[in-house]
C-alpha atoms as a PDB file:
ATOM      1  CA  UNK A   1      -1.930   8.822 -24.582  1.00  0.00           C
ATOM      2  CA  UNK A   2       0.845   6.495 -23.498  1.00  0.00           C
ATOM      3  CA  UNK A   3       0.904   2.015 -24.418  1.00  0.00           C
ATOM      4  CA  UNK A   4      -2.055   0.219 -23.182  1.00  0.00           C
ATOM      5  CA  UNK A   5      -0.881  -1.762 -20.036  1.00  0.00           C
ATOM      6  CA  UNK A   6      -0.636  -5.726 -20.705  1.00  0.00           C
ATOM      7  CA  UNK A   7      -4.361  -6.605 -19.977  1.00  0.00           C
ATOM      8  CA  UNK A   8      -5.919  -4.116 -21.608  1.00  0.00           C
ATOM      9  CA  UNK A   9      -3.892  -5.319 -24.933  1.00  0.00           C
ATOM     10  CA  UNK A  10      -4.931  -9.143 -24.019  1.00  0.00           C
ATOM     11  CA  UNK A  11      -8.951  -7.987 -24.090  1.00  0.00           C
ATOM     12  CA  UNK A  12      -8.407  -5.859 -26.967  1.00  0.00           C
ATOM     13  CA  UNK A  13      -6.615  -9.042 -29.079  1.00  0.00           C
ATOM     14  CA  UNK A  14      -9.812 -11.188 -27.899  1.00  0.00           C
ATOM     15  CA  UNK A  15     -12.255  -8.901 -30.021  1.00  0.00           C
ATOM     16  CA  UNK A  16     -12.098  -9.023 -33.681  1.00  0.00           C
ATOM     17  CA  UNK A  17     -13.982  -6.710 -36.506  1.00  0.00           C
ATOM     18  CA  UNK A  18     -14.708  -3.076 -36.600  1.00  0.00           C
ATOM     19  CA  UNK A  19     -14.156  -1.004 -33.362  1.00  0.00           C
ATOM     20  CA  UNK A  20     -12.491  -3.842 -32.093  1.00  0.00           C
ATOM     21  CA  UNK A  21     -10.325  -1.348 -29.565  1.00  0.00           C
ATOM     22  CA  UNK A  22     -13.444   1.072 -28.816  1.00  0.00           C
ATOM     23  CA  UNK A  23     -15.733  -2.457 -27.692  1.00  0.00           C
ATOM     24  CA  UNK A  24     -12.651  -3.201 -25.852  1.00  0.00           C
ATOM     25  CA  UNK A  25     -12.525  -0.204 -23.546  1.00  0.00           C
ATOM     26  CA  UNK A  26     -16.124   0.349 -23.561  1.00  0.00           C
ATOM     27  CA  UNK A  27     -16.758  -3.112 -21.628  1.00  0.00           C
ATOM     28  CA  UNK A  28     -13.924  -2.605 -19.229  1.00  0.00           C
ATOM     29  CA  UNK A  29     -15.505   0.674 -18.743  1.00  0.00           C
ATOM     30  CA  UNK A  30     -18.404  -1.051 -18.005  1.00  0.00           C
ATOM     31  CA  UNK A  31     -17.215  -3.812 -15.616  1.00  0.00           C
ATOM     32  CA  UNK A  32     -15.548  -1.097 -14.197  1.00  0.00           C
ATOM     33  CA  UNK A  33     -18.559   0.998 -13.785  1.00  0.00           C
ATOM     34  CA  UNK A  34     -20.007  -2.863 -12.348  1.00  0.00           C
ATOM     35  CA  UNK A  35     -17.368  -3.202  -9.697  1.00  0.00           C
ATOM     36  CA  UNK A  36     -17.745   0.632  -8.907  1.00  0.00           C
ATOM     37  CA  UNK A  37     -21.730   0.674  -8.190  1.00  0.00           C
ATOM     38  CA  UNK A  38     -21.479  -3.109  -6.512  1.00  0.00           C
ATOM     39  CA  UNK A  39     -18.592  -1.533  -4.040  1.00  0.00           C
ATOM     40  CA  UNK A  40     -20.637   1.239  -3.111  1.00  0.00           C
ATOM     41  CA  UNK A  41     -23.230  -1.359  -1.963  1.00  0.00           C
ATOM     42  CA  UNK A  42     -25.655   0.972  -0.338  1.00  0.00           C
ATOM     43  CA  UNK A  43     -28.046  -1.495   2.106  1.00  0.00           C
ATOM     44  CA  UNK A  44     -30.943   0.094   0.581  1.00  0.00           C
ATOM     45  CA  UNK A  45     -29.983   0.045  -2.870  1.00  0.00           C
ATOM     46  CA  UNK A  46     -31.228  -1.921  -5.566  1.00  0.00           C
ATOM     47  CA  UNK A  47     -28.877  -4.156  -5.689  1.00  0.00           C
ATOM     48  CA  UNK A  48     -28.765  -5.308  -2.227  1.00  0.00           C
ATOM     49  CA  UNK A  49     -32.066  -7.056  -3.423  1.00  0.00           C
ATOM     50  CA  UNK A  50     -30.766  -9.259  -5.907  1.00  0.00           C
ATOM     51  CA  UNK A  51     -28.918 -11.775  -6.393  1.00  0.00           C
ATOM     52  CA  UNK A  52     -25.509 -12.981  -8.294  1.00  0.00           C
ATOM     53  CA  UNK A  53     -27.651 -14.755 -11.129  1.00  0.00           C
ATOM     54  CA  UNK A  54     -29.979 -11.560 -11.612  1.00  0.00           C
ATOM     55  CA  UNK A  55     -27.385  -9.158 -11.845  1.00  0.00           C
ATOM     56  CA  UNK A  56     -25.594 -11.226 -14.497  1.00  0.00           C
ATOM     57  CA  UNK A  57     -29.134 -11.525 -16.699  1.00  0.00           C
ATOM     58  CA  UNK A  58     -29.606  -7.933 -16.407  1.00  0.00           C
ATOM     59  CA  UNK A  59     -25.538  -7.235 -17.360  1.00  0.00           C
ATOM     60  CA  UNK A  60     -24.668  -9.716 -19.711  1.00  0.00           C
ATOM     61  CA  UNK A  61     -26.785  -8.829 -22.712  1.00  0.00           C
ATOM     62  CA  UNK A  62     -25.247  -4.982 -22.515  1.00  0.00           C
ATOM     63  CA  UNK A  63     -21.650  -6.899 -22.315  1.00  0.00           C
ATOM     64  CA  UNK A  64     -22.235  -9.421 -25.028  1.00  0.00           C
ATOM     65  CA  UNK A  65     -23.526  -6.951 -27.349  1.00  0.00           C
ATOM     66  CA  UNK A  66     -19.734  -5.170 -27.000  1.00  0.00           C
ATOM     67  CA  UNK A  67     -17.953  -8.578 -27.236  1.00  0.00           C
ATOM     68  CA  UNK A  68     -19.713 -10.016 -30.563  1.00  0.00           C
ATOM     69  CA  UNK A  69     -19.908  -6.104 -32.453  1.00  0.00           C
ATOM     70  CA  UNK A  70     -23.362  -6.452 -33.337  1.00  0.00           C
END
């Protein structure tokens, strides 16, 4: 599968406890994923309605759950 490039070992040293690698990848898959949907910004998509703030409320509680392993 080839080394991890330099970033993706920085965010995988940041998590600690079981699946610590797996959380890793799974929330750059989904900022990825983020970035993806937000660049294909449609003008009558869902997202096109709401803001910076929203977004990040409806996100961030998928994310932290990764992050902290619980």
């Amino acid at each position: 599968m080839g080394r991890p490039r330099a970033g993706h070992r920085s965010a995988r040293r940041g998590l600690t406890g079981p699946d610590a690698r797996l959380r890793a990848e799974l929330v750059a898959g989904q900022l990825l994923g983020l970035g993806a949907t937000l660049s294909l910004h449609r003008p009558d998509g869902a997202s096109s309605h709401a803001s910076a703030e929203r977004l990040a409320d409806l996100y961030a509680p998928g994310l932290q759950r990764l992050i902290d392993g619980a």
